[in-house]
N, C-alpha and C. Protein backbone atom coordinates (compact mmCIF):
# COMPACT_ATOMS: atom_id res chain seq x y z
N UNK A 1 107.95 75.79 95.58
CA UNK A 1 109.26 76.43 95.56
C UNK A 1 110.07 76.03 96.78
N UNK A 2 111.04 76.58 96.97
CA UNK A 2 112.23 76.50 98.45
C UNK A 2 112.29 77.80 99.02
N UNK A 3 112.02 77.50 99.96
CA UNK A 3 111.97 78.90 101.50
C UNK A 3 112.46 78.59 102.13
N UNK A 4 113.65 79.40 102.80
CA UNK A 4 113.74 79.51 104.05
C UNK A 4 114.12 80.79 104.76
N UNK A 5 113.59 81.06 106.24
CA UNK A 5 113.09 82.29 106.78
C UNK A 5 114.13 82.52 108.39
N UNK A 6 115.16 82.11 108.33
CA UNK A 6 115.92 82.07 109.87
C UNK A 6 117.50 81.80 109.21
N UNK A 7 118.08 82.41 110.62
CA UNK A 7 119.26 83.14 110.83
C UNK A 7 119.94 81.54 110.65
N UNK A 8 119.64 80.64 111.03
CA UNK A 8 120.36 79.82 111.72
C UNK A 8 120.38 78.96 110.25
N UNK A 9 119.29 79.10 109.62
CA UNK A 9 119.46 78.32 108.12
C UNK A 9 120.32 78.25 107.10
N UNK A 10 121.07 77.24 107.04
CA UNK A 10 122.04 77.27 105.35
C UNK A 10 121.45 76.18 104.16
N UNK A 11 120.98 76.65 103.03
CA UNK A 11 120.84 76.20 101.87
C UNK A 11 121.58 75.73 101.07
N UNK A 12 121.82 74.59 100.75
CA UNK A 12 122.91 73.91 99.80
C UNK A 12 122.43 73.03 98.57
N UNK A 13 122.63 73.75 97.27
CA UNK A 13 121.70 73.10 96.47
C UNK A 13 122.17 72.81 95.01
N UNK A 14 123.12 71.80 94.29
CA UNK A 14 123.88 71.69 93.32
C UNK A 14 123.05 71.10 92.65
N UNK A 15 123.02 71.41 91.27
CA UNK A 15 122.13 70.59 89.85
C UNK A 15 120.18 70.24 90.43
N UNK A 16 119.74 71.08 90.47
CA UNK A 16 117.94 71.40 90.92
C UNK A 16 117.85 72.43 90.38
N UNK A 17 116.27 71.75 89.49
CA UNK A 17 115.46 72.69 89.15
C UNK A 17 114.19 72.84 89.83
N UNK A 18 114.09 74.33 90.01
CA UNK A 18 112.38 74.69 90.66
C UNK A 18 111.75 75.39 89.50
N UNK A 19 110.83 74.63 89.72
CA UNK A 19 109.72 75.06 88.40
C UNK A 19 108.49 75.05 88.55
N UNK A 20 107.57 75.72 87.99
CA UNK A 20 106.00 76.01 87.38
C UNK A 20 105.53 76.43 89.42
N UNK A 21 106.52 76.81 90.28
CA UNK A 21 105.53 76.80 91.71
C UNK A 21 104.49 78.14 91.02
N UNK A 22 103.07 78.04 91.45
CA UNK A 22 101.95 78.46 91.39
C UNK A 22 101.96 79.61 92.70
N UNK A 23 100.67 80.65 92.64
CA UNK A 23 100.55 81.53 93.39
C UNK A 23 99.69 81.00 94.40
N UNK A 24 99.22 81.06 95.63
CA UNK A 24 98.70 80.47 96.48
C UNK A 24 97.07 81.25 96.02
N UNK A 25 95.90 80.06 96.06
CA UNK A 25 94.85 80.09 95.97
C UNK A 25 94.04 80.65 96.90
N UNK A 26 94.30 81.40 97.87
CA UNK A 26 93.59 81.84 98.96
C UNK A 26 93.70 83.55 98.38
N UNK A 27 94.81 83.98 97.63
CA UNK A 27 94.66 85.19 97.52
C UNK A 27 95.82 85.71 96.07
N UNK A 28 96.08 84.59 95.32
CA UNK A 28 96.76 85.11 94.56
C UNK A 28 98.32 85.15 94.49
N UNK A 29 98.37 85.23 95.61
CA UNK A 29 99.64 85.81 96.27
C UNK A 29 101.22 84.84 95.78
N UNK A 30 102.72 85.58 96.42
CA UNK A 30 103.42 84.59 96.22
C UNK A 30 103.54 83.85 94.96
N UNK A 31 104.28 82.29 95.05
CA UNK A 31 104.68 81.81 93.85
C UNK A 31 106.05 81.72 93.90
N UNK A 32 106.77 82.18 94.29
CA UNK A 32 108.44 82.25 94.21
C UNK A 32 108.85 81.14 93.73
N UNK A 33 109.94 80.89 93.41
CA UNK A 33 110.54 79.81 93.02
C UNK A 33 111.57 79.41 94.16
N UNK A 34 112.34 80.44 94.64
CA UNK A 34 113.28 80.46 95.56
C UNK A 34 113.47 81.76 96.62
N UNK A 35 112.86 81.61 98.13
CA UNK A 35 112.67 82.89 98.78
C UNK A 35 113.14 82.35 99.78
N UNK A 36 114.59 83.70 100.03
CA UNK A 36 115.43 83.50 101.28
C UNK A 36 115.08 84.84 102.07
N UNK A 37 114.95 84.56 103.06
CA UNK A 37 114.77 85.76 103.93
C UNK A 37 115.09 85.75 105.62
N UNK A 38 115.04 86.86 106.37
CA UNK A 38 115.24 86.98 107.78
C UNK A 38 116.65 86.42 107.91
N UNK A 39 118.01 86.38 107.27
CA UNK A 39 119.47 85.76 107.89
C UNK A 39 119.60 84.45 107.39
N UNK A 40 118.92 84.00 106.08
CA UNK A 40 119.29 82.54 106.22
C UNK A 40 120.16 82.88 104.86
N UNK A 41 120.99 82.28 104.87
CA UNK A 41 121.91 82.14 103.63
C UNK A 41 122.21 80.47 102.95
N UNK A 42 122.46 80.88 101.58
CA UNK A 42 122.30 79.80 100.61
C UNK A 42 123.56 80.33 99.56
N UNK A 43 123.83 78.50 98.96
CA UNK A 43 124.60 78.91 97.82
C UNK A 43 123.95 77.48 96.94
N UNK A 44 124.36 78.16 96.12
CA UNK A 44 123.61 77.25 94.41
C UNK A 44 124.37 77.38 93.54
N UNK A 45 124.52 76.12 93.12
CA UNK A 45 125.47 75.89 91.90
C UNK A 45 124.86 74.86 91.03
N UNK A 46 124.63 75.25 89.37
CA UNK A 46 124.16 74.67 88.27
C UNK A 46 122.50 74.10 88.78
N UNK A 47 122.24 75.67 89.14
CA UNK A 47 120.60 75.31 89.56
C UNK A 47 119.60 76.49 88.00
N UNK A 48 118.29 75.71 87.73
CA UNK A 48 117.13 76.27 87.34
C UNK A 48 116.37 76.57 87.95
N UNK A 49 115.85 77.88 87.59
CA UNK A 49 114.50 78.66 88.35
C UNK A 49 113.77 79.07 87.05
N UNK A 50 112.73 77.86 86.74
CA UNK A 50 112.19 78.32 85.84
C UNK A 50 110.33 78.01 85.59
N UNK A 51 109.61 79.48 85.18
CA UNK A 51 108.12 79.39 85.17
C UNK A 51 107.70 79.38 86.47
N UNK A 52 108.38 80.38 87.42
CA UNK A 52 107.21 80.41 88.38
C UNK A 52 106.88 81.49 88.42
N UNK A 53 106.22 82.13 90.00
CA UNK A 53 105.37 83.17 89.84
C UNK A 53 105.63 84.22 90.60
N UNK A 54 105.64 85.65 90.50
CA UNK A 54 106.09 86.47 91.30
C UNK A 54 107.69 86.91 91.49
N UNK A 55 108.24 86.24 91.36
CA UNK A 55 110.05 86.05 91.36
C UNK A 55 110.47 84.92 91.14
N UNK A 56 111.56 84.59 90.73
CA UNK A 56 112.31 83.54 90.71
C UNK A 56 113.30 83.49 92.01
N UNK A 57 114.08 84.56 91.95
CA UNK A 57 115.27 83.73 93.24
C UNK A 57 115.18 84.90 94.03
N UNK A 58 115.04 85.16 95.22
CA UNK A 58 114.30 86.28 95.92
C UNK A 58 115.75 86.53 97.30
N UNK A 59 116.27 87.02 97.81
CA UNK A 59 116.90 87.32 98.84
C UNK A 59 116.25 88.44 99.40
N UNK A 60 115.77 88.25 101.23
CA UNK A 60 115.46 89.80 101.53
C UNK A 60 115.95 89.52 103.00
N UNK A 61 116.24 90.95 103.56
CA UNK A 61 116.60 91.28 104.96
C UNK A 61 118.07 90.86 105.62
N UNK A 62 118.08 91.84 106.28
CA UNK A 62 119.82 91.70 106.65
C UNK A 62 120.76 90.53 107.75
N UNK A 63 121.80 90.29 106.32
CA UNK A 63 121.91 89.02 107.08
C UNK A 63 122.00 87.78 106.00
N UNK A 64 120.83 88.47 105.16
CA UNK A 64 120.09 87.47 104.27
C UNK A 64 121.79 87.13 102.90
N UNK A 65 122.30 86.29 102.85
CA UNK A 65 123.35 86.13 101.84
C UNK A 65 123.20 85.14 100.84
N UNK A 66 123.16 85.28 99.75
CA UNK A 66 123.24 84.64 98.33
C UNK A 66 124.17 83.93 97.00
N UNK A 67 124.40 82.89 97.37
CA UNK A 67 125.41 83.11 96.45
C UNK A 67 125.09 82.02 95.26
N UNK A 68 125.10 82.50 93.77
CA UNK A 68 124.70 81.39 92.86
C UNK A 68 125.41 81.04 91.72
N UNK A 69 125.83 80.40 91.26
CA UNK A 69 126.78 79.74 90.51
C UNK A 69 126.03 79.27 89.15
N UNK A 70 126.62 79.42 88.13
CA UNK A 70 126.08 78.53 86.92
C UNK A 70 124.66 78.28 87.35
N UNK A 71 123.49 79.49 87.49
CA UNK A 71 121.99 79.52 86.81
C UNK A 71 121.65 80.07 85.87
N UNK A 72 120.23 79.08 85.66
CA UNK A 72 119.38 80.22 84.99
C UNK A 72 118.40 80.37 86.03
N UNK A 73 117.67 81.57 85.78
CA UNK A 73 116.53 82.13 85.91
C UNK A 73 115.78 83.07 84.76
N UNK A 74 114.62 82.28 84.38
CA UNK A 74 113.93 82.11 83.39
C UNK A 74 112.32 82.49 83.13
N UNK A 75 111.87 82.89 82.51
CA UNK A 75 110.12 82.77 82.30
C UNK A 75 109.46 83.00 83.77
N UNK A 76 110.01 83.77 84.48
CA UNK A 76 109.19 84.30 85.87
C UNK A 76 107.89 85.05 85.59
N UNK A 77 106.60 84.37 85.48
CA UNK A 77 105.53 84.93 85.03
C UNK A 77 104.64 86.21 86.48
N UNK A 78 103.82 86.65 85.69
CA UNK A 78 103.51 87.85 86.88
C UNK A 78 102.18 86.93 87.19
N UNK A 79 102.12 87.39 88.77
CA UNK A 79 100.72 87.00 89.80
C UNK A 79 98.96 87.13 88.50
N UNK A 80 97.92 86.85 88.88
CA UNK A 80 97.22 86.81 88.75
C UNK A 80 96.45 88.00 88.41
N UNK A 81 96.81 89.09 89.61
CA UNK A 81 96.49 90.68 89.10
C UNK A 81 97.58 91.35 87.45
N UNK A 82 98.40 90.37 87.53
CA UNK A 82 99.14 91.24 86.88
C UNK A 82 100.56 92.02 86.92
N UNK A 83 100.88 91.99 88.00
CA UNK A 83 101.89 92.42 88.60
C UNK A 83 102.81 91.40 88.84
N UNK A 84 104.35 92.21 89.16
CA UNK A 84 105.22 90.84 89.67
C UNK A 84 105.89 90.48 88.04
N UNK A 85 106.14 89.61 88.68
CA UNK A 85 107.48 88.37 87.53
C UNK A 85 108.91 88.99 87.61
N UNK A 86 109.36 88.90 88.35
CA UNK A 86 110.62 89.99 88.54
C UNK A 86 111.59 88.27 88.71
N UNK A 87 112.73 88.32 88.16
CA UNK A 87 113.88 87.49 87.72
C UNK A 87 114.04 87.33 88.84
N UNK A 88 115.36 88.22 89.61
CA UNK A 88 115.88 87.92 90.55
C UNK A 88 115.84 89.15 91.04
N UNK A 89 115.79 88.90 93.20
CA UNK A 89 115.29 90.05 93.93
C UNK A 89 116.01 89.96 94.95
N UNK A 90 117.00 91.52 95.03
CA UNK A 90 117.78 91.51 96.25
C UNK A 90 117.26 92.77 97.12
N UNK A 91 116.31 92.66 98.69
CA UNK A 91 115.85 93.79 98.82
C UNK A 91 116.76 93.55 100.67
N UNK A 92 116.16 94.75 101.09
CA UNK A 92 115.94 95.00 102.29
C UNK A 92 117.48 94.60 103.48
N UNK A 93 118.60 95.33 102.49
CA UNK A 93 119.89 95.05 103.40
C UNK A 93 120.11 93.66 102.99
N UNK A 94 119.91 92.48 102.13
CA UNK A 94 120.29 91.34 101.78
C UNK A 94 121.62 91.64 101.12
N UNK A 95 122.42 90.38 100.83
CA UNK A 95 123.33 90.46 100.03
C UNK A 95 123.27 89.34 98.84
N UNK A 96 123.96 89.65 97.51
CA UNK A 96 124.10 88.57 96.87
C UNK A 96 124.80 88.70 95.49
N UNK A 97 125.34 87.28 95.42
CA UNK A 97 126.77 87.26 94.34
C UNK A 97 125.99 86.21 93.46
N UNK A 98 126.13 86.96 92.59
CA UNK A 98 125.89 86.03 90.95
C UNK A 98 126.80 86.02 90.37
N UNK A 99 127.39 84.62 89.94
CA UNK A 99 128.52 84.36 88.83
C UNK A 99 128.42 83.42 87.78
N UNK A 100 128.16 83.82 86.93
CA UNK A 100 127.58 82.67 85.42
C UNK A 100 126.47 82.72 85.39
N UNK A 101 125.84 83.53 85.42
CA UNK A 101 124.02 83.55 85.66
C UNK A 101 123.51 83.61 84.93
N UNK A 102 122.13 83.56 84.00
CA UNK A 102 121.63 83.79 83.33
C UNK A 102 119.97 84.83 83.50
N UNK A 103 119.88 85.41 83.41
CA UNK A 103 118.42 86.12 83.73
C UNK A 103 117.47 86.31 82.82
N UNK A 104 116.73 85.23 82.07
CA UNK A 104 116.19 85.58 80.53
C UNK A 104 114.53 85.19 81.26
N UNK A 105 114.07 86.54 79.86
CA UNK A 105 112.59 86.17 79.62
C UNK A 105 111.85 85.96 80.75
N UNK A 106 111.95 86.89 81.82
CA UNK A 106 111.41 87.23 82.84
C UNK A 106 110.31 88.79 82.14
N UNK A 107 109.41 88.97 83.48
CA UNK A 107 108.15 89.26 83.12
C UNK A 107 108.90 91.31 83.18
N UNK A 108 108.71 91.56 84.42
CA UNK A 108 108.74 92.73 84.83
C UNK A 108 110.07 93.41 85.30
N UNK A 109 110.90 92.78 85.41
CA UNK A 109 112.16 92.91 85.79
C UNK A 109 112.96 92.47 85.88
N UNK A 110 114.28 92.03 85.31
CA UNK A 110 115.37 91.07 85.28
C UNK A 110 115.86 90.61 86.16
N UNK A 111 116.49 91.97 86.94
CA UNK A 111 117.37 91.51 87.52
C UNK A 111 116.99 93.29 88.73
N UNK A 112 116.62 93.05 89.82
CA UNK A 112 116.37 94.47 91.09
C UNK A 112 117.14 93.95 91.99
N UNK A 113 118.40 95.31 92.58
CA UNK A 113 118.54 95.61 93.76
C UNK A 113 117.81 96.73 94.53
N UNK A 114 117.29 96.54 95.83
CA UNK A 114 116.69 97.49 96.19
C UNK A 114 116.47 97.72 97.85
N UNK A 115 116.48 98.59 98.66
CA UNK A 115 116.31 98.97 100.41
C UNK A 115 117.50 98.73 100.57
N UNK A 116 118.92 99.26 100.18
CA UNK A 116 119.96 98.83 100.53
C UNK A 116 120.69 97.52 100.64
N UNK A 117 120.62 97.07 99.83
CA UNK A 117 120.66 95.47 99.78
C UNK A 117 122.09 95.55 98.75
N UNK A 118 122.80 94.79 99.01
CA UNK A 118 124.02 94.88 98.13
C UNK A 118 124.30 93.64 97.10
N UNK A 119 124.17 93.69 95.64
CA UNK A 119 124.16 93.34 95.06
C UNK A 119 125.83 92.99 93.85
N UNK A 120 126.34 91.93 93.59
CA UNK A 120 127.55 91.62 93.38
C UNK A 120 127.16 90.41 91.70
N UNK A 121 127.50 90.63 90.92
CA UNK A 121 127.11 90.56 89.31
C UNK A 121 128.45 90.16 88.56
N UNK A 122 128.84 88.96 88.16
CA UNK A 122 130.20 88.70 87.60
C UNK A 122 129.59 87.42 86.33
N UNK A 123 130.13 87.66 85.10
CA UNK A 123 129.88 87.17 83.52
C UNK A 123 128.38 86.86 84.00
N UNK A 124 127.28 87.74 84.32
CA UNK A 124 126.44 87.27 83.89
C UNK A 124 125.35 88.39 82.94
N UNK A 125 124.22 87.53 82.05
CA UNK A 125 123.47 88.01 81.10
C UNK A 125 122.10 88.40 81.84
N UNK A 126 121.54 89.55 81.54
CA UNK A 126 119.97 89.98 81.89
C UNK A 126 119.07 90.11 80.42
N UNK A 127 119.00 89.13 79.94
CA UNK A 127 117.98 89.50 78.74
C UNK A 127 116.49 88.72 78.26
N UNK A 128 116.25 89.70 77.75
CA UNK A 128 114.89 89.43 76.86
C UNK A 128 113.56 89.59 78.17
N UNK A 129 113.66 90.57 78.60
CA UNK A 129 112.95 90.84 79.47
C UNK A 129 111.56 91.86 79.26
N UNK A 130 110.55 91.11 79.07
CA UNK A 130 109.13 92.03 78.09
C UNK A 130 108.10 91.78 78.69
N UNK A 131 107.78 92.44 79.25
CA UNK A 131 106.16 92.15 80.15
C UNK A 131 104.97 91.71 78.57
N UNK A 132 104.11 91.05 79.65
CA UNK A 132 103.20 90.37 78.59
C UNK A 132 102.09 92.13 78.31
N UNK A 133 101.87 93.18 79.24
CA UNK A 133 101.36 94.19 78.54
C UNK A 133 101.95 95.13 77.75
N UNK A 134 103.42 94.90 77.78
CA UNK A 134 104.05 95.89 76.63
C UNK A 134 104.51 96.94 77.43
N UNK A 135 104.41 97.22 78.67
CA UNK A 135 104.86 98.43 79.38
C UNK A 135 105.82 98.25 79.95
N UNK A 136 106.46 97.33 80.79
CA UNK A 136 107.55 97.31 81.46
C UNK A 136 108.35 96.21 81.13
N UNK A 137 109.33 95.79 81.59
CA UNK A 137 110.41 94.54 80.75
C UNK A 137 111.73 95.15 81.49
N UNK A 138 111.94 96.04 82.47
CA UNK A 138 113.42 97.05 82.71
C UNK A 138 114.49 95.39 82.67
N UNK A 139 115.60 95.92 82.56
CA UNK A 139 116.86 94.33 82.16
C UNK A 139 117.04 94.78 84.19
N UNK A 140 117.63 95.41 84.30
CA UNK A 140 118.69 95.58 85.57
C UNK A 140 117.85 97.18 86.38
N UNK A 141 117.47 97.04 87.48
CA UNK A 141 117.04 98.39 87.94
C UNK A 141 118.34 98.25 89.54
N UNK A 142 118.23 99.29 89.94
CA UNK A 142 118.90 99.69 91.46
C UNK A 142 118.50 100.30 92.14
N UNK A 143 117.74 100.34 93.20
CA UNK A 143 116.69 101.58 93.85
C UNK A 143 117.43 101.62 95.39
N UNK A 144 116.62 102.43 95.55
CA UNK A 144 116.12 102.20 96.77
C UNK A 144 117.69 102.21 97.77
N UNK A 145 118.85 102.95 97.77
CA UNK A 145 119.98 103.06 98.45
C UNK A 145 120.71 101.63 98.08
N UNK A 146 120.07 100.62 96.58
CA UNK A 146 120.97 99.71 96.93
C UNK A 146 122.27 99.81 96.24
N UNK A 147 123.24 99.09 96.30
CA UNK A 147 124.63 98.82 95.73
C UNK A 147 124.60 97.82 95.14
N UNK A 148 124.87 98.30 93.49
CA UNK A 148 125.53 96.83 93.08
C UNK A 148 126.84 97.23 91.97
N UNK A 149 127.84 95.75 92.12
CA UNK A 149 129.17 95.63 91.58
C UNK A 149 128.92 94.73 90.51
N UNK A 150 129.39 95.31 89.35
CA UNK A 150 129.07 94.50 88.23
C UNK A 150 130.22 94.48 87.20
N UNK A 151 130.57 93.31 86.95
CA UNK A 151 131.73 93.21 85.83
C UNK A 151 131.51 92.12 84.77
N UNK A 152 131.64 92.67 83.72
CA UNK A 152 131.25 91.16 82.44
C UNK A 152 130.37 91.14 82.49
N UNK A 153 129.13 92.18 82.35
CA UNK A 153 127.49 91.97 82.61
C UNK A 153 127.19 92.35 81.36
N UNK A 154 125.93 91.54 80.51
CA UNK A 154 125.56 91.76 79.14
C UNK A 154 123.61 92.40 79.82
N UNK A 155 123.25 93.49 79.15
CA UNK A 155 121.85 93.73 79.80
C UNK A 155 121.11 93.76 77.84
N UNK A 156 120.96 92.65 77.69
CA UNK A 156 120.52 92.63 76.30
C UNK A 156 118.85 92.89 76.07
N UNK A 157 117.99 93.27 75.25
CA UNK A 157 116.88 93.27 74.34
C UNK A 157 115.89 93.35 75.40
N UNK A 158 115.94 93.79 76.44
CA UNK A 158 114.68 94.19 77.44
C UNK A 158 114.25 95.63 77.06
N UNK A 159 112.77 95.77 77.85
CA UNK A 159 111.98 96.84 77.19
C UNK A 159 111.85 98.31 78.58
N UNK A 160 111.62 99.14 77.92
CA UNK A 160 111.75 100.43 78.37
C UNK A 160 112.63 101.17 78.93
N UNK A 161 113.80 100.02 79.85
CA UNK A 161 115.11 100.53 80.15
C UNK A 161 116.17 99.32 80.54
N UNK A 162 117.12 100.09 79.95
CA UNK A 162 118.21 98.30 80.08
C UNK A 162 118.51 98.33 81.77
N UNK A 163 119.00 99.57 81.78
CA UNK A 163 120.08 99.49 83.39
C UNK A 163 119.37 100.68 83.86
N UNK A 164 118.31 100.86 84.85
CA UNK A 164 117.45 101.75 85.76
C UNK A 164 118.70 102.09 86.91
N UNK A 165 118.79 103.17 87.53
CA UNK A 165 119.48 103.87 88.66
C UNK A 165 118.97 104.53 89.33
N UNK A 166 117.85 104.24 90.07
CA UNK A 166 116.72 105.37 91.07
C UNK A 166 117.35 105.24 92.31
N UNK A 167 117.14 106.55 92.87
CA UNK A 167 117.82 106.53 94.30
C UNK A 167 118.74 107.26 94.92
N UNK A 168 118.79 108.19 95.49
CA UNK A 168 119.99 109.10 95.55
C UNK A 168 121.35 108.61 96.25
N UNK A 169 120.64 107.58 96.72
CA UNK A 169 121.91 107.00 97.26
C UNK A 169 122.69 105.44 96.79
N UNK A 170 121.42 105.30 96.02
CA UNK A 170 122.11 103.97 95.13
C UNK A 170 123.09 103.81 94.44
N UNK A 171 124.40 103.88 93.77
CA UNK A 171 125.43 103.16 93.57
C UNK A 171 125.59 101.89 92.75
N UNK A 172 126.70 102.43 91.68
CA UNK A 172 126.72 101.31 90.55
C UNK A 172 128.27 101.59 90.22
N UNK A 173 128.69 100.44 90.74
CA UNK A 173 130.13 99.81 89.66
C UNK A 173 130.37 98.55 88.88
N UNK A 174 130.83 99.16 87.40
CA UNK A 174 131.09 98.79 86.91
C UNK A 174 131.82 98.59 85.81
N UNK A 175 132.37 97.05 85.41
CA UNK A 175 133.39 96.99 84.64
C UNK A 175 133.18 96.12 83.25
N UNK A 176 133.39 96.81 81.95
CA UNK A 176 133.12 95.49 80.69
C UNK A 176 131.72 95.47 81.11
N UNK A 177 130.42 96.51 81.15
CA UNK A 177 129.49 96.35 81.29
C UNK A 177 128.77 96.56 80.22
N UNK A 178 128.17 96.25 79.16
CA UNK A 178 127.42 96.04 77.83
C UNK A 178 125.91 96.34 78.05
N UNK A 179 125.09 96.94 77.44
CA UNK A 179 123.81 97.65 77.67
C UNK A 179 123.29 97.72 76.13
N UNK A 180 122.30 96.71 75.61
CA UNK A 180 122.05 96.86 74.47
C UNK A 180 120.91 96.38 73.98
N UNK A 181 120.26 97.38 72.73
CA UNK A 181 118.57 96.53 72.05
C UNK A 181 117.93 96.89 73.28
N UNK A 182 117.71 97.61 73.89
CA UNK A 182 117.08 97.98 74.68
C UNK A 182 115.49 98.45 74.05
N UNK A 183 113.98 98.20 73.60
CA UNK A 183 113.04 98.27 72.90
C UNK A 183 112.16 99.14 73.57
N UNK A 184 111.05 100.06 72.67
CA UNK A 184 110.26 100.56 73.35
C UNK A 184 109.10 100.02 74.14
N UNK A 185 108.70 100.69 75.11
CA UNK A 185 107.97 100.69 75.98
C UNK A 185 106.08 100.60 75.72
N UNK A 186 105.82 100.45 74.72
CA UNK A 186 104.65 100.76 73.94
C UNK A 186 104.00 102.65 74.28
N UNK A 187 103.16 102.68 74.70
CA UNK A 187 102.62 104.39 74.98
C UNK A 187 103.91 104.89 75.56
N UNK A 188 104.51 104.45 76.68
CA UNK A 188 105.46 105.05 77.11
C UNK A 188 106.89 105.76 76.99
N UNK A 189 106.88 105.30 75.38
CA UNK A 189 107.91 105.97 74.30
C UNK A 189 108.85 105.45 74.65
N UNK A 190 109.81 104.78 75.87
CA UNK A 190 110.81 104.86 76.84
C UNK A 190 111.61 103.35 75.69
N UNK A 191 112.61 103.10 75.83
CA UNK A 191 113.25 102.82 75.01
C UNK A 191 115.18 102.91 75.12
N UNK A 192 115.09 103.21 76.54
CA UNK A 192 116.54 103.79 77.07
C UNK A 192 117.72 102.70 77.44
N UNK A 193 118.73 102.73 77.10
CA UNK A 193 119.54 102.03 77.34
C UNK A 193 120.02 101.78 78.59
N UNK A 194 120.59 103.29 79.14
CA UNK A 194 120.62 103.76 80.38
C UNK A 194 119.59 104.91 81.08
């Protein structure tokens, strides 16, 4: 995959695909396709993130800025235990702007903002999001005090909940926002749109 971990770093990355990166053999672990963290900021335009492990396009920590243009992010499979496959990940005071995006057929989660991390969402799609055990698949969650701005967002045919809002202080705007086919959860009955 592509990492980078410092303030001083800028990422510049037009027409690349990252694909099939693997979890590291010492413990499972990791896999990302694309993990920005500690202040380094990146922008991407007409990039693929597709079949890797743990996340696809990852932003964390403050400072940390994102910006992506005409992607997909795709088939983010979960770690080895089981866990993981989450689309795209904005945590820990990061920021990040998606415009033309695509978020399909990811494992566990489409699309998470979360630890205050501010999240910014324009014409893009979160769908078909179904864990391989039938329990989780959420399209769009927000936890954790984060913020996100969303306009022209489609959260199509993911399982147990389209658009999650945990957090008492988390925060959601939005405009022309579509929430739909949202499927059950298997035991978990859950099946919620919103």
């Amino acid at each position: 995959g592509l990492a980078a971990f410092d303030g001083s770093t800028h990422v510049e990355a037009k027409r690349t695909l990252v694909e099939g990166t693997l979890p590291q053999e010492s413990d499972g672990q990791s896999g990302m396709g694309i993990q920005l963290a500690d202040g380094a900021t990146a922008s991407f335009d007409s990039i693929a993130v597709v079949g890797n492990h743990y996340a696809g396009l990852v932003a964390q920590g403050a400072g940390t800025d994102v910006k992506a243009t005409h992607a997909l992010i795709t088939g983010t499979l979960p770690l080895p235990d089981g866990t993981q496959g989450v689309g795209v990940d904005c945590e820990q005071s990061a920021s990040m702007n998606l415009e033309r995006v695509a978020v399909t057929a990811n494992n566990h989660v489409g699309l998470v903002a979360g630890g205050s991390a501010t999240l910014r969402a324009t014409q893009t799609l979160v769908q078909d999001t179904l864990s391989q055990d039938g329990q989780l698949g959420r399209g769009l969650q927000i936890k954790d005090g984060a913020t996100a701005v969303l306009e022209d967002v489609a959260v199509s045919g993911n399982r147990e909940l389209g658009l999650f809002l945990d957090g008492g202080e988390s925060a959601l705007e939005a405009k022309r926002l579509l929430v739909e086919g949202t499927q059950s959860a298997g035991d978990k009955g859950l099946g919620d749109g919103v």
